[in-house]
N, C-alpha and C. Protein backbone atom coordinates (compact mmCIF):
# COMPACT_ATOMS: atom_id res chain seq x y z
N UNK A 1 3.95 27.43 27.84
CA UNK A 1 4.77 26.30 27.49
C UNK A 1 6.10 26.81 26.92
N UNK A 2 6.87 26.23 27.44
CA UNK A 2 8.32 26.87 27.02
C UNK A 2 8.71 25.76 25.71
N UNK A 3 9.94 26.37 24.65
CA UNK A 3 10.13 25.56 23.52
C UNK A 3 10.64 24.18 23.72
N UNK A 4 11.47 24.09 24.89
CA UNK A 4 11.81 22.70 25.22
C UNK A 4 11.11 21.71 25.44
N UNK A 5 9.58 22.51 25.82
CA UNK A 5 8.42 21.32 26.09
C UNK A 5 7.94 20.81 24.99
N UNK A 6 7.69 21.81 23.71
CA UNK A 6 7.43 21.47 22.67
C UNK A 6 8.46 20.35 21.78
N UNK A 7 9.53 20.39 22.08
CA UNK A 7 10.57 19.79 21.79
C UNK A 7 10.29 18.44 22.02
N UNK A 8 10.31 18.09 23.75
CA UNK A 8 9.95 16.93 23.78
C UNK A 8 9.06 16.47 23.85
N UNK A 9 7.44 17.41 23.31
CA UNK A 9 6.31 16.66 23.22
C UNK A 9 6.48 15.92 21.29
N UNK A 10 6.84 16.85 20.75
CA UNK A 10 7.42 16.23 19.24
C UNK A 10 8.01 14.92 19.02
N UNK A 11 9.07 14.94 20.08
CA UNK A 11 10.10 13.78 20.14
C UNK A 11 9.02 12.59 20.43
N UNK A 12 8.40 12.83 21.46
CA UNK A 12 7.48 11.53 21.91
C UNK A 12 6.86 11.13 20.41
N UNK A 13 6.12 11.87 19.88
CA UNK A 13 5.03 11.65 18.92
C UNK A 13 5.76 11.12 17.69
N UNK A 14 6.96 11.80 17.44
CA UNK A 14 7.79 10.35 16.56
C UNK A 14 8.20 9.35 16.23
N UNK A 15 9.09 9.31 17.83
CA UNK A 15 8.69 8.28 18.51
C UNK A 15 8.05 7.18 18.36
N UNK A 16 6.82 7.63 18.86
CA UNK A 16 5.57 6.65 18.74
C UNK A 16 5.31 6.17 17.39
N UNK A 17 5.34 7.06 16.45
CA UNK A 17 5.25 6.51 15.29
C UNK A 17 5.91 5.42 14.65
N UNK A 18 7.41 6.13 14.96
CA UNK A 18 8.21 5.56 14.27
C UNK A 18 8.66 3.96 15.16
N UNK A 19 7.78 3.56 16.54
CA UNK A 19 8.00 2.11 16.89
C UNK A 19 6.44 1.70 16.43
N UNK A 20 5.88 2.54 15.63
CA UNK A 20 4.50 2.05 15.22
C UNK A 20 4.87 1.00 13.89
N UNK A 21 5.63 1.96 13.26
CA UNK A 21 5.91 1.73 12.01
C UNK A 21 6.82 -0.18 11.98
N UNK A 22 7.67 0.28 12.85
CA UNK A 22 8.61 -0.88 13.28
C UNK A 22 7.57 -2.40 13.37
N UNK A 23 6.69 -1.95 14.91
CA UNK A 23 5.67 -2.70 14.73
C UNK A 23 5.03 -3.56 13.47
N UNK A 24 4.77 -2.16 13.15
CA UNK A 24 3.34 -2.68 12.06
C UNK A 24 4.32 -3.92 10.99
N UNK A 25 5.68 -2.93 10.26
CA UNK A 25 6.51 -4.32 9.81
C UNK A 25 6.61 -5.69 10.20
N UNK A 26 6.72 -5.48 11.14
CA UNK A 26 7.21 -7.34 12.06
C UNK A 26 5.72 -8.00 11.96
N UNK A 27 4.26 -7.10 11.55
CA UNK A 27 3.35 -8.29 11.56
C UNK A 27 3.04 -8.42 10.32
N UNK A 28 3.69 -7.80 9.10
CA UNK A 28 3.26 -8.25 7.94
C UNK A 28 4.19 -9.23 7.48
N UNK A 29 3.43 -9.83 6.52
CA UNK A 29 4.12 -11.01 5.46
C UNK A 29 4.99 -10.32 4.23
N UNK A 30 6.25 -10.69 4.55
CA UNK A 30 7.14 -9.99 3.58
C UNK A 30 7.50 -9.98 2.64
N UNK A 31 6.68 -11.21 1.84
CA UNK A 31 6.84 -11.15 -0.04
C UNK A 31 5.12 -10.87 -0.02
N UNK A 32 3.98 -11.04 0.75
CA UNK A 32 2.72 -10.71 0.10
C UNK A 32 2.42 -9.17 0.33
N UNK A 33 2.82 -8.61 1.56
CA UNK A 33 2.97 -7.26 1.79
C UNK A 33 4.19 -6.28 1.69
N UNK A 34 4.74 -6.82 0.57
CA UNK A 34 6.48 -6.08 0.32
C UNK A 34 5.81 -5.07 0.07
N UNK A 35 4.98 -4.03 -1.10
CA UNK A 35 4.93 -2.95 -1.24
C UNK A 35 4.32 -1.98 0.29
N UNK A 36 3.19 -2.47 1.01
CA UNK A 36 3.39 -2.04 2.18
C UNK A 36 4.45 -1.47 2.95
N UNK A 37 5.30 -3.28 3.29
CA UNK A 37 6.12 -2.55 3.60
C UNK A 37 7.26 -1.81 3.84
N UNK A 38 7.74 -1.65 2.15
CA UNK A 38 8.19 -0.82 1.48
C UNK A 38 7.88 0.86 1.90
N UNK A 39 6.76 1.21 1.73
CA UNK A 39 5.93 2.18 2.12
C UNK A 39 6.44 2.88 3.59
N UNK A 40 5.70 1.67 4.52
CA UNK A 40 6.18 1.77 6.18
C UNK A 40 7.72 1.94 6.03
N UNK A 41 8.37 1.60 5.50
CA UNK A 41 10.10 1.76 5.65
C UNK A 41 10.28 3.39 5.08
N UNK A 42 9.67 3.74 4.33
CA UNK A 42 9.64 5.08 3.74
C UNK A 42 9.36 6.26 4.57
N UNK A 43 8.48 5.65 5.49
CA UNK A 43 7.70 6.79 6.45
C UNK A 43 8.74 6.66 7.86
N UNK A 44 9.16 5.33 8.10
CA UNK A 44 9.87 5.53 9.22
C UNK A 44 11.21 5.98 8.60
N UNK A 45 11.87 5.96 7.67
CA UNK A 45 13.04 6.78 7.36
C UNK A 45 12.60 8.35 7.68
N UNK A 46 11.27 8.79 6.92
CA UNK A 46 10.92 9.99 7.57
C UNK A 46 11.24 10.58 9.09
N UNK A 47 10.25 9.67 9.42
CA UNK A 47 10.72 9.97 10.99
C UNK A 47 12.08 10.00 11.77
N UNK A 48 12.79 9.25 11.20
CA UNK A 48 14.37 9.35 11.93
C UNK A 48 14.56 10.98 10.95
N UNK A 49 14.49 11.58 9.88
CA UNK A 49 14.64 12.61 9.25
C UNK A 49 14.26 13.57 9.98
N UNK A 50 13.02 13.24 10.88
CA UNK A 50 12.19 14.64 11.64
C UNK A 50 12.73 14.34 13.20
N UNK A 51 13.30 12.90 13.50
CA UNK A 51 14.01 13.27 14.60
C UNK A 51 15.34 14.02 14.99
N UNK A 52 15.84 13.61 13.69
CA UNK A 52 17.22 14.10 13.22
C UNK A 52 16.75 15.84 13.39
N UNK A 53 16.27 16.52 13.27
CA UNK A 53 15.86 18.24 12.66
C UNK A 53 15.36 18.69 14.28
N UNK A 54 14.62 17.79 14.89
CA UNK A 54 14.20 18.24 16.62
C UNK A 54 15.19 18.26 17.23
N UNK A 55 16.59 16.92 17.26
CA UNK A 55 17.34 17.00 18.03
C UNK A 55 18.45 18.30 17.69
N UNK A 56 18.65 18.10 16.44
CA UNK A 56 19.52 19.63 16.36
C UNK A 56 18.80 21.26 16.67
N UNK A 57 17.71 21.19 16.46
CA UNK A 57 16.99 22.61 17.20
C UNK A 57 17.14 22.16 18.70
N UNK A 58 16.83 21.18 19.25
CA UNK A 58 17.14 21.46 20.62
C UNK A 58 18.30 21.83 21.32
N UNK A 59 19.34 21.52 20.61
CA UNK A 59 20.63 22.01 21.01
C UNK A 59 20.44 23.73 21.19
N UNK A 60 19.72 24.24 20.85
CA UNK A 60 19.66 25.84 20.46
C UNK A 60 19.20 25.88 21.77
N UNK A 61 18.27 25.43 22.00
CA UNK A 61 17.10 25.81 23.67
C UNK A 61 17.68 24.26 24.58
């Protein structure tokens, strides 16, 4: 497997998360599940953070 594959097998899996996360927001109730999703907003900021760090190593390969 060459690094570029790894690259964009990463990208997918963030990805995924991070329209998980999106998801999961739009079905909660937003004053009974604010700390939720508070939480979910925390983790998908993550993920734009870890997409942000793949896309600049890929520039390398």
């Amino acid at each position: 497997m060459q690094p570029n594959d790894i690259i964009w097998r990463l990208q997918e899996r963030i990805n995924e998360l991070q329209n998980l996360c999106q998801e999961s927001i739009n079905e909660l109730h937003p004053k009974k599940n604010a700390d939720l999703i508070s939480s979910i907003e925390e983790c998908e900021r993550l993920c734009r953070t870890q997409t942000n760090i793949m896309n600049r190593i890929a520039k390398r390969y």
